[in-house]
N, C-alpha and C. Protein backbone atom coordinates (compact mmCIF):
# COMPACT_ATOMS: atom_id res chain seq x y z
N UNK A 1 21.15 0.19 -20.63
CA UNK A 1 19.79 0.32 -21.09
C UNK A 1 18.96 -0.85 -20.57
N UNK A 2 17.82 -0.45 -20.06
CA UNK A 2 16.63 -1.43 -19.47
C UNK A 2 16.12 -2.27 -20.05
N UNK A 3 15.82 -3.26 -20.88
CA UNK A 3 14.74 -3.89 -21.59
C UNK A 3 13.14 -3.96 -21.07
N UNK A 4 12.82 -3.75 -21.66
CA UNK A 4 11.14 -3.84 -21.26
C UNK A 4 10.61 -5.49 -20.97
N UNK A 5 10.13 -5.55 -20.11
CA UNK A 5 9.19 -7.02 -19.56
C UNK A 5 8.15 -7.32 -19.79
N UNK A 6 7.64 -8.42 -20.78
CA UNK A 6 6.40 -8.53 -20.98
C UNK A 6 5.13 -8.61 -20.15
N UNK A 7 4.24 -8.04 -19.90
CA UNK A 7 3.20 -8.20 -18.97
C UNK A 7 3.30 -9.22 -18.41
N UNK A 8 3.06 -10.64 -19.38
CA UNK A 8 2.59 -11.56 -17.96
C UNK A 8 4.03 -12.28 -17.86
N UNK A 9 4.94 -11.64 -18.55
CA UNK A 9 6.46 -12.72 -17.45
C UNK A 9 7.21 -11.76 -16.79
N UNK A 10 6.59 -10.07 -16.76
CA UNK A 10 7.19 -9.45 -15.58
C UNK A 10 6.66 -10.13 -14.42
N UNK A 11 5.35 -10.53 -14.50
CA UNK A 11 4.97 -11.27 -12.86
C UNK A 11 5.88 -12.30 -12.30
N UNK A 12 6.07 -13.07 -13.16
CA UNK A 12 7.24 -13.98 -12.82
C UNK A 12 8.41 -14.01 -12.29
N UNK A 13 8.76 -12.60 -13.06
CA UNK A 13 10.09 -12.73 -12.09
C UNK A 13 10.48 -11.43 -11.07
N UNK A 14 9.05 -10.90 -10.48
CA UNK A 14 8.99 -10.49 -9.90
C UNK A 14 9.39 -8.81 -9.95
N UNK A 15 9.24 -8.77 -11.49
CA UNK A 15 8.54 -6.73 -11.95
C UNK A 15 7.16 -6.49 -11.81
N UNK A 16 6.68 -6.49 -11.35
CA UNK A 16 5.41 -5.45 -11.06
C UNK A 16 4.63 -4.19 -11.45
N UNK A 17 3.76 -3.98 -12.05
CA UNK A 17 3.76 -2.44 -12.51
C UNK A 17 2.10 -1.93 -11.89
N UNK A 18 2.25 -0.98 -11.31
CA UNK A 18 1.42 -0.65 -10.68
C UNK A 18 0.21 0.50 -11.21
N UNK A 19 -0.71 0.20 -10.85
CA UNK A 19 -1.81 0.75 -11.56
C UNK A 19 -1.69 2.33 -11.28
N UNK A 20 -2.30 2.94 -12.32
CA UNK A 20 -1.98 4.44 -12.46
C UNK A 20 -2.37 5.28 -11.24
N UNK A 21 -3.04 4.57 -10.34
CA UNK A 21 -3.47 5.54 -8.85
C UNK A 21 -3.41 4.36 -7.53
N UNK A 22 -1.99 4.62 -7.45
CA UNK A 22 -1.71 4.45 -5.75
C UNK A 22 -1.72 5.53 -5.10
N UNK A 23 -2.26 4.80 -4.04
CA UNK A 23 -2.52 5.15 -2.38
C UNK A 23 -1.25 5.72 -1.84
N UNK A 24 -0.97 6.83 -1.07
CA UNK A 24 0.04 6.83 -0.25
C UNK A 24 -0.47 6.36 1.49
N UNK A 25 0.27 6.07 1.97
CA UNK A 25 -0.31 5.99 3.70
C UNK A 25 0.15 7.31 4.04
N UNK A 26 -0.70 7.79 4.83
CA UNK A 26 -0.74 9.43 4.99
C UNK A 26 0.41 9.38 6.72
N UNK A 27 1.30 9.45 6.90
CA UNK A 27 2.40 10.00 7.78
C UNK A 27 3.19 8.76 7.34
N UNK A 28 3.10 8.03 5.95
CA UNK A 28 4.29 6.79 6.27
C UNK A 28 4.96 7.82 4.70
N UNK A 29 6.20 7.46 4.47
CA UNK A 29 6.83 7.16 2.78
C UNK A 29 6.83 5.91 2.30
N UNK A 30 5.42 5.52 1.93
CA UNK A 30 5.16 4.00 1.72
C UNK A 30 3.87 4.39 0.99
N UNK A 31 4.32 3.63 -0.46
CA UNK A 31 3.07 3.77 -1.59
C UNK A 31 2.47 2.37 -1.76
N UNK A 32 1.39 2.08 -1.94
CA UNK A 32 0.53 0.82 -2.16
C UNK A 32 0.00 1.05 -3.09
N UNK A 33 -0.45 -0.09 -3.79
CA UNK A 33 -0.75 -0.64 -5.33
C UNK A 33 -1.40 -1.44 -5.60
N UNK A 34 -1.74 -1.88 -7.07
CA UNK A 34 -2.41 -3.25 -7.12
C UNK A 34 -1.34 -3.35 -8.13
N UNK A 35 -0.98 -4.66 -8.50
CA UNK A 35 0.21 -4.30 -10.20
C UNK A 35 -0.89 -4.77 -11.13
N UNK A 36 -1.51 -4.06 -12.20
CA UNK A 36 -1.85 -4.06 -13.43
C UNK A 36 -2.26 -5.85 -13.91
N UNK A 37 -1.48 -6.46 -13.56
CA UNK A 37 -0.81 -7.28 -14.27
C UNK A 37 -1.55 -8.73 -13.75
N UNK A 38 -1.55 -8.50 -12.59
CA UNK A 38 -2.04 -9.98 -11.83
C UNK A 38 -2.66 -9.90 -10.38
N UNK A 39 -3.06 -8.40 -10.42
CA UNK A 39 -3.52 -7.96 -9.11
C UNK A 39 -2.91 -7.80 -7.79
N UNK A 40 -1.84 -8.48 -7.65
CA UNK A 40 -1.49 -8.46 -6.50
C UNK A 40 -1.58 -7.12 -5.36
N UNK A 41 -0.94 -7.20 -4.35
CA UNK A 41 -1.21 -5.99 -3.55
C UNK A 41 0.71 -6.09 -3.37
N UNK A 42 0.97 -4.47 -4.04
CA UNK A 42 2.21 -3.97 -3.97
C UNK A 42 2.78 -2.90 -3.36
N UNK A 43 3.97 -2.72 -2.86
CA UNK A 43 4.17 -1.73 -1.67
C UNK A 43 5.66 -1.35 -2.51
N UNK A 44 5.73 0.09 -2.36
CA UNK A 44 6.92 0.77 -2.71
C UNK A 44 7.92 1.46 -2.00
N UNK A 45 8.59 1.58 -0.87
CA UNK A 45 8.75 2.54 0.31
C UNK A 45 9.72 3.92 -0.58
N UNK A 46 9.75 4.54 0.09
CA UNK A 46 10.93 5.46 -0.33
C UNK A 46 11.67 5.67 -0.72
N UNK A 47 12.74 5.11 -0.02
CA UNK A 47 14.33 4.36 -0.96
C UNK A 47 14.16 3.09 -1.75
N UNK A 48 13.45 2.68 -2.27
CA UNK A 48 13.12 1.55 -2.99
C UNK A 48 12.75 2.08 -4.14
N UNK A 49 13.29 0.90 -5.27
CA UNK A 49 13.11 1.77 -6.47
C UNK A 49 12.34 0.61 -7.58
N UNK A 50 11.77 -0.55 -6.88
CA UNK A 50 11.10 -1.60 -7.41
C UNK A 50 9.61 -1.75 -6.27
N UNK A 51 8.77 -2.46 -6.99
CA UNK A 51 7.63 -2.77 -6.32
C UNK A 51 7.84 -3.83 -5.97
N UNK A 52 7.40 -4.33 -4.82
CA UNK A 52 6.97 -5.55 -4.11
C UNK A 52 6.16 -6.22 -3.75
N UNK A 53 5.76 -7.19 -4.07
CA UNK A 53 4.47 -7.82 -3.02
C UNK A 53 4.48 -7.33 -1.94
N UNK A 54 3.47 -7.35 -1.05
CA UNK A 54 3.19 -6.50 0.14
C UNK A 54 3.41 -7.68 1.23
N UNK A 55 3.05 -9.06 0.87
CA UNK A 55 3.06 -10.23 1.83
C UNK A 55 4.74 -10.38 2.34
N UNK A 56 5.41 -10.06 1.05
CA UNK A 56 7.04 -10.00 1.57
C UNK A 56 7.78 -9.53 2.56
N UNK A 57 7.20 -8.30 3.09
CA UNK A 57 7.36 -7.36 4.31
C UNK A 57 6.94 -7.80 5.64
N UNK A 58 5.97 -8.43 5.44
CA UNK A 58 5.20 -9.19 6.78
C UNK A 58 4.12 -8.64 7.21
């Protein structure tokens, strides 16, 4: 069972939750985001099952 992460110390350790309307890139399997939480800009690909900062990818 999962425990739930509080808003501002999921940022911390790097859970993310993404605002109710991401973007897809139209011919990629790659979703973009802002997370809720602290704005950042977050990227989800396909087989991935967590959000990421987007700067992480390059």
């Amino acid at each position: 069972m999962q425990t739930l992460v509080s808003r501002s110390g999921g940022c911390a350790i790097g859970r993310h939750l993404p605002r109710s309307r991401h973007r897809d890139v139209k011919g990629e399997p790659i979703q973009r985001s802002a997370c809720r939480c602290c704005g950042a800009a977050i990227v989800k690909s396909a087989v991935s099952r967590r959000w990421i900062v987007s700067g992480l990818l390059g």
